[in-house]
C-alpha atoms as a PDB file:
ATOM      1  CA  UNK A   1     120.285 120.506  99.525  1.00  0.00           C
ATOM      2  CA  UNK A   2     119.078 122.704 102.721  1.00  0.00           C
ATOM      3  CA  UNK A   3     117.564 124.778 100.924  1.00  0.00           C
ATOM      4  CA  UNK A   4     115.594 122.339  99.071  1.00  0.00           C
ATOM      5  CA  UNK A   5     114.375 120.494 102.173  1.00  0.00           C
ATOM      6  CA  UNK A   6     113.711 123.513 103.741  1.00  0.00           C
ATOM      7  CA  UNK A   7     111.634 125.264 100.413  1.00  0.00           C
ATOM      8  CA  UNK A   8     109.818 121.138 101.079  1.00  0.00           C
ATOM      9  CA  UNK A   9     108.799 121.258 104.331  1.00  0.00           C
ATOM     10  CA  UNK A  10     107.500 125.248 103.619  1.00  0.00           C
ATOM     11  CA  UNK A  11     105.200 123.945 100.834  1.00  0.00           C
ATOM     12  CA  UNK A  12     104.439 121.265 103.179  1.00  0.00           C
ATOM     13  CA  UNK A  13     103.167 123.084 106.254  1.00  0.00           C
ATOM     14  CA  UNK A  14     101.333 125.623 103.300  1.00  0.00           C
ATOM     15  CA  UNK A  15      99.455 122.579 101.673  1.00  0.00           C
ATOM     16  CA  UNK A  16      98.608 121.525 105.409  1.00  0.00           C
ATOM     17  CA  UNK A  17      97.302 124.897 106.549  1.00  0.00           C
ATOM     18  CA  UNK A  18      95.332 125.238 103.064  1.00  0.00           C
ATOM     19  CA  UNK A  19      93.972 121.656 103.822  1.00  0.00           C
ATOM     20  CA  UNK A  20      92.765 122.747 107.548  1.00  0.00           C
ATOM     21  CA  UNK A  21      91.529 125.863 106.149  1.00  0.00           C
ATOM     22  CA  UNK A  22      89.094 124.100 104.231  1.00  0.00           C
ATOM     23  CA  UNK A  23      88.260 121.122 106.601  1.00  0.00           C
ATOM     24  CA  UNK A  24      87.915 123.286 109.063  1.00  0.00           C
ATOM     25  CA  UNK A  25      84.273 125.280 109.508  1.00  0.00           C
ATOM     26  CA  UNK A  26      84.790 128.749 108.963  1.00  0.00           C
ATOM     27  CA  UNK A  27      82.802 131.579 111.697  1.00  0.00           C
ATOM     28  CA  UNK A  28      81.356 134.331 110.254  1.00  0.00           C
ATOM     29  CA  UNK A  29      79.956 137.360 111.710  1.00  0.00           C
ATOM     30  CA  UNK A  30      76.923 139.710 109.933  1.00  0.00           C
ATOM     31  CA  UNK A  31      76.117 142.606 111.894  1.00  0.00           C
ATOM     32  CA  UNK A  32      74.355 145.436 109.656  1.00  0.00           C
ATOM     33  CA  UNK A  33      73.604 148.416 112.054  1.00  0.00           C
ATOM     34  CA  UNK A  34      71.060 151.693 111.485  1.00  0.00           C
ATOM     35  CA  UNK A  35      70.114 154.239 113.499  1.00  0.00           C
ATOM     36  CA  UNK A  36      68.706 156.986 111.756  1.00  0.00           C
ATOM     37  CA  UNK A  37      70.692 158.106 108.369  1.00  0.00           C
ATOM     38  CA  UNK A  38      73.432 156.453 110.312  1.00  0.00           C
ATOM     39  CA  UNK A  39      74.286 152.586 108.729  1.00  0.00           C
ATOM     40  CA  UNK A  40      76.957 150.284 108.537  1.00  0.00           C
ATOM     41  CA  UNK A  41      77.666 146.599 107.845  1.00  0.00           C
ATOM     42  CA  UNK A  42      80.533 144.494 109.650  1.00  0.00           C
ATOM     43  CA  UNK A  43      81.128 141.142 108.366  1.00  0.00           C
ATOM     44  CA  UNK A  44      83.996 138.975 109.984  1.00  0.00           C
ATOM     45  CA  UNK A  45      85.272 135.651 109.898  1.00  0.00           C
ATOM     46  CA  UNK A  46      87.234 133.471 111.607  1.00  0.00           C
ATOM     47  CA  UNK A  47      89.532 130.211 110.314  1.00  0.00           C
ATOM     48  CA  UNK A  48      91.476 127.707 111.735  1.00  0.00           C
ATOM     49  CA  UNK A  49      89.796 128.435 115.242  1.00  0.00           C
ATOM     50  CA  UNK A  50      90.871 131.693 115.081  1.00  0.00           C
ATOM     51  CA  UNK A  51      94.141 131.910 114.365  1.00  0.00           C
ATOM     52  CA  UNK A  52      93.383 133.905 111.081  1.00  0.00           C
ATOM     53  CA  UNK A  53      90.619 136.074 110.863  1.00  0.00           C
ATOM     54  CA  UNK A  54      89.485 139.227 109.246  1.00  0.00           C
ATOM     55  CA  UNK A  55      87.228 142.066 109.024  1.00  0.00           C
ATOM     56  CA  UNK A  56      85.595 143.849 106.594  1.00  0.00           C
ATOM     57  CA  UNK A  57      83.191 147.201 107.669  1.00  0.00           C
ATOM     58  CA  UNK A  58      81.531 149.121 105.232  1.00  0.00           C
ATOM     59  CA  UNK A  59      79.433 152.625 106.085  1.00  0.00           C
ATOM     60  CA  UNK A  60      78.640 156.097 104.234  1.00  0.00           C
ATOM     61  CA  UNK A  61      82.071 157.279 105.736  1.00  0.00           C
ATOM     62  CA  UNK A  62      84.278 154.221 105.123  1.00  0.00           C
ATOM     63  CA  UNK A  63      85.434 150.980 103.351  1.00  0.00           C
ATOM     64  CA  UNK A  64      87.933 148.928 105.095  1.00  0.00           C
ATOM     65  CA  UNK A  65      89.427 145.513 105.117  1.00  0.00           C
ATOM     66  CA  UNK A  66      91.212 144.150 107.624  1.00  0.00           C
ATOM     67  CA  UNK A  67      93.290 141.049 108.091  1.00  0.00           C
ATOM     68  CA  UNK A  68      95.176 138.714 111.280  1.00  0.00           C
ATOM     69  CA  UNK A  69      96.850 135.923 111.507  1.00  0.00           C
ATOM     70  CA  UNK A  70      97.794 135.104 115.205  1.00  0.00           C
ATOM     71  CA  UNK A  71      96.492 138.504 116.616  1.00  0.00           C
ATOM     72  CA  UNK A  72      98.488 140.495 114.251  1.00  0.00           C
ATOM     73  CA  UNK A  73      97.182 142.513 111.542  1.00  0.00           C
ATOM     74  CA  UNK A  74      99.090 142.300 108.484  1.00  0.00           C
ATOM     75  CA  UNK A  75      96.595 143.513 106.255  1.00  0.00           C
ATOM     76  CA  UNK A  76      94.414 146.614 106.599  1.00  0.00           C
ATOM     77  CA  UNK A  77      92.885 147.775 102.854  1.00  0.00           C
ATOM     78  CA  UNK A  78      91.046 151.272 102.412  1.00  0.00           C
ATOM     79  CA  UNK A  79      88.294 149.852 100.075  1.00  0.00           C
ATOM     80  CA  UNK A  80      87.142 153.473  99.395  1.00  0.00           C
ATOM     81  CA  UNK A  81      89.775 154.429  97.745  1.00  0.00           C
ATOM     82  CA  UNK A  82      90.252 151.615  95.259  1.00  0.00           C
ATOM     83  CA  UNK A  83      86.194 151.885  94.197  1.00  0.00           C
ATOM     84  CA  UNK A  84      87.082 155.416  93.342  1.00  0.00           C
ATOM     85  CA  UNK A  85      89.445 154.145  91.415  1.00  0.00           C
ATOM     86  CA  UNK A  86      87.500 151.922  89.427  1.00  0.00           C
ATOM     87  CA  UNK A  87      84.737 153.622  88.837  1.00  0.00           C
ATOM     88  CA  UNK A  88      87.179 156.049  86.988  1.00  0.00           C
ATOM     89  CA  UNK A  89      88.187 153.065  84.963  1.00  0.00           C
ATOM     90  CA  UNK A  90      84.577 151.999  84.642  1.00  0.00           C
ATOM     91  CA  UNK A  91      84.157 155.398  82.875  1.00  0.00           C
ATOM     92  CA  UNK A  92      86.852 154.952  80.135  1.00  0.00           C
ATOM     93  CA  UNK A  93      84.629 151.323  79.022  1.00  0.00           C
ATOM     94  CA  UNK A  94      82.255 150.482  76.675  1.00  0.00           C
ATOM     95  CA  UNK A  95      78.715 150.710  78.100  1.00  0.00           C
ATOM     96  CA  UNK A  96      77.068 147.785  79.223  1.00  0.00           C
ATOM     97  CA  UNK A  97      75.522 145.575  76.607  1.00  0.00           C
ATOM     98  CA  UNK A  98      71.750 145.631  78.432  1.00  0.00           C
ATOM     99  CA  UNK A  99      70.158 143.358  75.764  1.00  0.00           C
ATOM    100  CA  UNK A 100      72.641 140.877  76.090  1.00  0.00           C
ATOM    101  CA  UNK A 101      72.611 140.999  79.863  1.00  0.00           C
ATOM    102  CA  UNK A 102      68.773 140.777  79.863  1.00  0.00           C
ATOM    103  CA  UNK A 103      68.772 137.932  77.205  1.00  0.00           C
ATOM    104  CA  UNK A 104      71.068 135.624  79.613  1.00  0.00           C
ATOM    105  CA  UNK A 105      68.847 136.929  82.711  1.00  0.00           C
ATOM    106  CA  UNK A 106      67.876 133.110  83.057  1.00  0.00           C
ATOM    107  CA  UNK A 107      71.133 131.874  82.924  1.00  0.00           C
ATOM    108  CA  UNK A 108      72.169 134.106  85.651  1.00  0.00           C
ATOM    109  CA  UNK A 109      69.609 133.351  88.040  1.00  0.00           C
ATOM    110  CA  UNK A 110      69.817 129.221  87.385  1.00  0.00           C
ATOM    111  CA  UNK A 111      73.482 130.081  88.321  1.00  0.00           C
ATOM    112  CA  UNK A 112      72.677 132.117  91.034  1.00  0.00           C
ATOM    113  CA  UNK A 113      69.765 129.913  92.273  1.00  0.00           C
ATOM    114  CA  UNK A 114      72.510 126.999  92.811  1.00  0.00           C
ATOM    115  CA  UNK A 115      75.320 128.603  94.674  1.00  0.00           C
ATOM    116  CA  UNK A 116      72.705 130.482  97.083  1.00  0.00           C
ATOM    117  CA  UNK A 117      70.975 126.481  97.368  1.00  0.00           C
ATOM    118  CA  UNK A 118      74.339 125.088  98.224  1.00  0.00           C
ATOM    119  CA  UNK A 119      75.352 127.398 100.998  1.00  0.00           C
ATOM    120  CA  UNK A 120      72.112 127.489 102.243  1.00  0.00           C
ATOM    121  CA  UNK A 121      72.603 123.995 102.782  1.00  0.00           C
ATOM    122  CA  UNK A 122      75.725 123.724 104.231  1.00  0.00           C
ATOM    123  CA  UNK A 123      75.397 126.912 106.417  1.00  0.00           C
ATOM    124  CA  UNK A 124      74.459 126.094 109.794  1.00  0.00           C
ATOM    125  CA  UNK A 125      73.311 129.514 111.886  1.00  0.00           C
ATOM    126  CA  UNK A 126      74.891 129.434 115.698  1.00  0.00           C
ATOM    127  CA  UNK A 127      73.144 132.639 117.047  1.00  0.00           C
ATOM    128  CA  UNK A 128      71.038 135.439 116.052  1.00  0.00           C
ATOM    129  CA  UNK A 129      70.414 138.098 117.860  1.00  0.00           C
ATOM    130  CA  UNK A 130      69.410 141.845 118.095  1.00  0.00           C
ATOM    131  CA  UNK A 131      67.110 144.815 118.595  1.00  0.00           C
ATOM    132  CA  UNK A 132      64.705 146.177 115.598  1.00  0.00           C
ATOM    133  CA  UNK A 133      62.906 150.143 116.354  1.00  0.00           C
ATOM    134  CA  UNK A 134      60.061 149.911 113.878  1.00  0.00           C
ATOM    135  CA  UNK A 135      57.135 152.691 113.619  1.00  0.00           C
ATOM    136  CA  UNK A 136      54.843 153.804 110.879  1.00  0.00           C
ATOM    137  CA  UNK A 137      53.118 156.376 110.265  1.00  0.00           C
ATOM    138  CA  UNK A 138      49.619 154.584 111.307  1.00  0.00           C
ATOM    139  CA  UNK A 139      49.943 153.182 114.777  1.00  0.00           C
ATOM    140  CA  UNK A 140      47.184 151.062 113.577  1.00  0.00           C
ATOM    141  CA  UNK A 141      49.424 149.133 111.345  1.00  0.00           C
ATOM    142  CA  UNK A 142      52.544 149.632 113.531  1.00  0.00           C
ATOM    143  CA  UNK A 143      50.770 147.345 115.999  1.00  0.00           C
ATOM    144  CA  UNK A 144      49.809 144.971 112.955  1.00  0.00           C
ATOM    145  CA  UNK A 145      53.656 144.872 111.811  1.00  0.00           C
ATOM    146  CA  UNK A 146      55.112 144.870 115.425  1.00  0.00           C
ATOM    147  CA  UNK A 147      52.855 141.321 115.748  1.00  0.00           C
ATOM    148  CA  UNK A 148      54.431 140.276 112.502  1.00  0.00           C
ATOM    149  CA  UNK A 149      57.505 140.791 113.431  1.00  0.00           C
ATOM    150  CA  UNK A 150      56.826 139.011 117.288  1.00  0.00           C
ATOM    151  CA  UNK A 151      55.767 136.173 115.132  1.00  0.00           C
ATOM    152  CA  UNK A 152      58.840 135.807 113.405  1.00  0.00           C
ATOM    153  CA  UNK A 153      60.927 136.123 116.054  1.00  0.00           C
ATOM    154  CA  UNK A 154      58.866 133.527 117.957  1.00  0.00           C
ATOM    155  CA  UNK A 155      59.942 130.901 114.944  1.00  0.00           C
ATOM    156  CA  UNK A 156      63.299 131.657 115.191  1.00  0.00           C
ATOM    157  CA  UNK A 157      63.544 130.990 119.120  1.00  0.00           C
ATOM    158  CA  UNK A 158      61.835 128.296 118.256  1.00  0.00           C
ATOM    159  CA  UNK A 159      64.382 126.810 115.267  1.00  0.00           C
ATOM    160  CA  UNK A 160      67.277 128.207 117.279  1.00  0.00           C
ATOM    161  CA  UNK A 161      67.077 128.501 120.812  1.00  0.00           C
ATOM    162  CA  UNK A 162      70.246 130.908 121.312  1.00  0.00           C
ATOM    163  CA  UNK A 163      68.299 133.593 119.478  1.00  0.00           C
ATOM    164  CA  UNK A 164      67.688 136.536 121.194  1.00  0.00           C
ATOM    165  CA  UNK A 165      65.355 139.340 119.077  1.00  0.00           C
ATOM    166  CA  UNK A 166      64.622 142.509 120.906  1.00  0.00           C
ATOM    167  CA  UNK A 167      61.549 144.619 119.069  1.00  0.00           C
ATOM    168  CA  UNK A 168      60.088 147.974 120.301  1.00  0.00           C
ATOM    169  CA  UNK A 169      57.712 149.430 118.656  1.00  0.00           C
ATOM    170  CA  UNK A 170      57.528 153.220 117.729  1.00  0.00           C
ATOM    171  CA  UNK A 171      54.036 154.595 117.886  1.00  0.00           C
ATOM    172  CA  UNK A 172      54.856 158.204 117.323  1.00  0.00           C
ATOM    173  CA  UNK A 173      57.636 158.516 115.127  1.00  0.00           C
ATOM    174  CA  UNK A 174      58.396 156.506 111.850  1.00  0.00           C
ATOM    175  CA  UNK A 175      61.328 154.624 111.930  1.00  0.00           C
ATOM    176  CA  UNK A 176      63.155 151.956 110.609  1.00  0.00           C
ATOM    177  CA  UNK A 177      66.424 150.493 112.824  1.00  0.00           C
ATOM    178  CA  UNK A 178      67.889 147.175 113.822  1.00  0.00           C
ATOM    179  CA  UNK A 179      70.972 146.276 115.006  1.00  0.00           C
ATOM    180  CA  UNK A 180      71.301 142.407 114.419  1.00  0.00           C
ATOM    181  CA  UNK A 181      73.979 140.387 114.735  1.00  0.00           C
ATOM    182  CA  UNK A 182      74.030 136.682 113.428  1.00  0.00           C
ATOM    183  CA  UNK A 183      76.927 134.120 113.395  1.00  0.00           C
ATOM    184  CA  UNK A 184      77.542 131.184 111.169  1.00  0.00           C
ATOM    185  CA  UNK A 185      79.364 128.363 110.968  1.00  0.00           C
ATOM    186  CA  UNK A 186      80.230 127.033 106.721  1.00  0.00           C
ATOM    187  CA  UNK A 187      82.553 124.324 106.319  1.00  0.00           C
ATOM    188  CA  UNK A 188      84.527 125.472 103.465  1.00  0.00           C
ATOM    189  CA  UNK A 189      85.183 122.528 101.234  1.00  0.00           C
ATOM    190  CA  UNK A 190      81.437 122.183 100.776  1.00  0.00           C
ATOM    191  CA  UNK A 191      81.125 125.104  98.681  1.00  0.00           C
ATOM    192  CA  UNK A 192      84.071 125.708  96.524  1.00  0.00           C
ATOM    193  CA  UNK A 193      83.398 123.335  94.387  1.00  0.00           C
ATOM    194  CA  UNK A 194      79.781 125.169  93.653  1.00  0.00           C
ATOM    195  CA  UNK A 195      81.698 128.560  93.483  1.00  0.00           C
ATOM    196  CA  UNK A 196      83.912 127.672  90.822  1.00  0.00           C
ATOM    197  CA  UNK A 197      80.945 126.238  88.830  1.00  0.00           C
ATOM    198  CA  UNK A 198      79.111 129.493  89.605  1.00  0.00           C
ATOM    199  CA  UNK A 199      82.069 131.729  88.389  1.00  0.00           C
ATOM    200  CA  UNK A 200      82.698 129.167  85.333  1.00  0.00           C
ATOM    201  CA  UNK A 201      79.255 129.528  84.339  1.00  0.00           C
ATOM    202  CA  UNK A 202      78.679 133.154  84.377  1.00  0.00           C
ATOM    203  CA  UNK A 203      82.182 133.414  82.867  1.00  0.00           C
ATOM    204  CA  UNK A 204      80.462 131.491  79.997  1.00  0.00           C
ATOM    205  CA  UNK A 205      77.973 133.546  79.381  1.00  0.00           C
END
């Protein structure tokens, strides 16, 4: 009997923490970074105000994934490894059927088209901000781009006041970096139902 009520009020506290999960908005983090052939992505998210969280950074040299609940990681996943892995298995399969894939291209992007519509809609963007090193090789049209991109960054201090966009302009050397960092806030419950239909759909076809 104690170990009944006690299995209950487990499930319990499970179905309550799922619940929260959802109800709760989620934070997420996107930071891509590049500095010459040097790039990497972070992306990290936060639930339940924090008390789980998790990690996931991708770059030339690694793929890891990294999870804690409470401060303590009990999860830390060498992505690397396992795409290695598949891509093995990948090789054992039957090619890809390209006509078929190109014949449902429609279906796929109605699909896609909703799920990117729906958290679009319920994503709500809580900072952005960041330096971009641009240069061409015309200074002429560096100058033309650097406005652009003052422009643009003008808009989005404008739509969101926390944003803070650095740009510096590279007259003689051609480049390409940024280092941006932007955090959102998605409440959860809002978009599985969408997912599902996305991954039902596609399944489908």
């Amino acid at each position: 009997m104690d170990l009944i009520l006690i299995l209950a009020i487990v499930l319990v506290i499970i179905v309550a923490l799922l619940a929260a999960a959802l109800l709760i908005p989620a934070d997420i983090s996107l930071r891509p970074f590049k500095e010459g052939s040097l790039a990497q992505l972070c992306v990290s998210f936060r639930l339940l105000k924090g008390i789980s969280s998790g990690r996931l950074d991708v770059s030339t040299s690694k793929r890891e994934f990294q999870l804690r609940v409470m401060g303590v990681t009990i999860l830390t996943k060498d992505l690397k490894k396992k795409e290695e892995d598949e891509d093995k298995r990948k090789k054992k399969k039957k090619p890809t059927d390209w006509n078929k894939l190109v014949w449902h291209a429609n279906e796929h992007y109605d699909a896609g088209k909703e799920l990117v519509a729906a958290l679009t809609k319920n994503t709500s963007v809580k900072r952005l901000r960041g330096k971009v090193k641009v240069g061409l090789s015309d200074p002429a049209h560096t100058g033309m781009l650097v406005g652009f991109l003052y422009a643009g960054s003008g808009i989005a201090k404008a739509v969101l006041p926390e944003s803070e966009l650095e740009i510096e302009p590279s007259f003689d050397k051609e480049r390409m970096d940024a280092d941006i960092e932007t955090e959102l806030r998605l409440p959860l419950f809002k978009v599985v139902i969408p997912l599902i239909r996305f991954f039902r759909r596609v399944r489908a076809i």
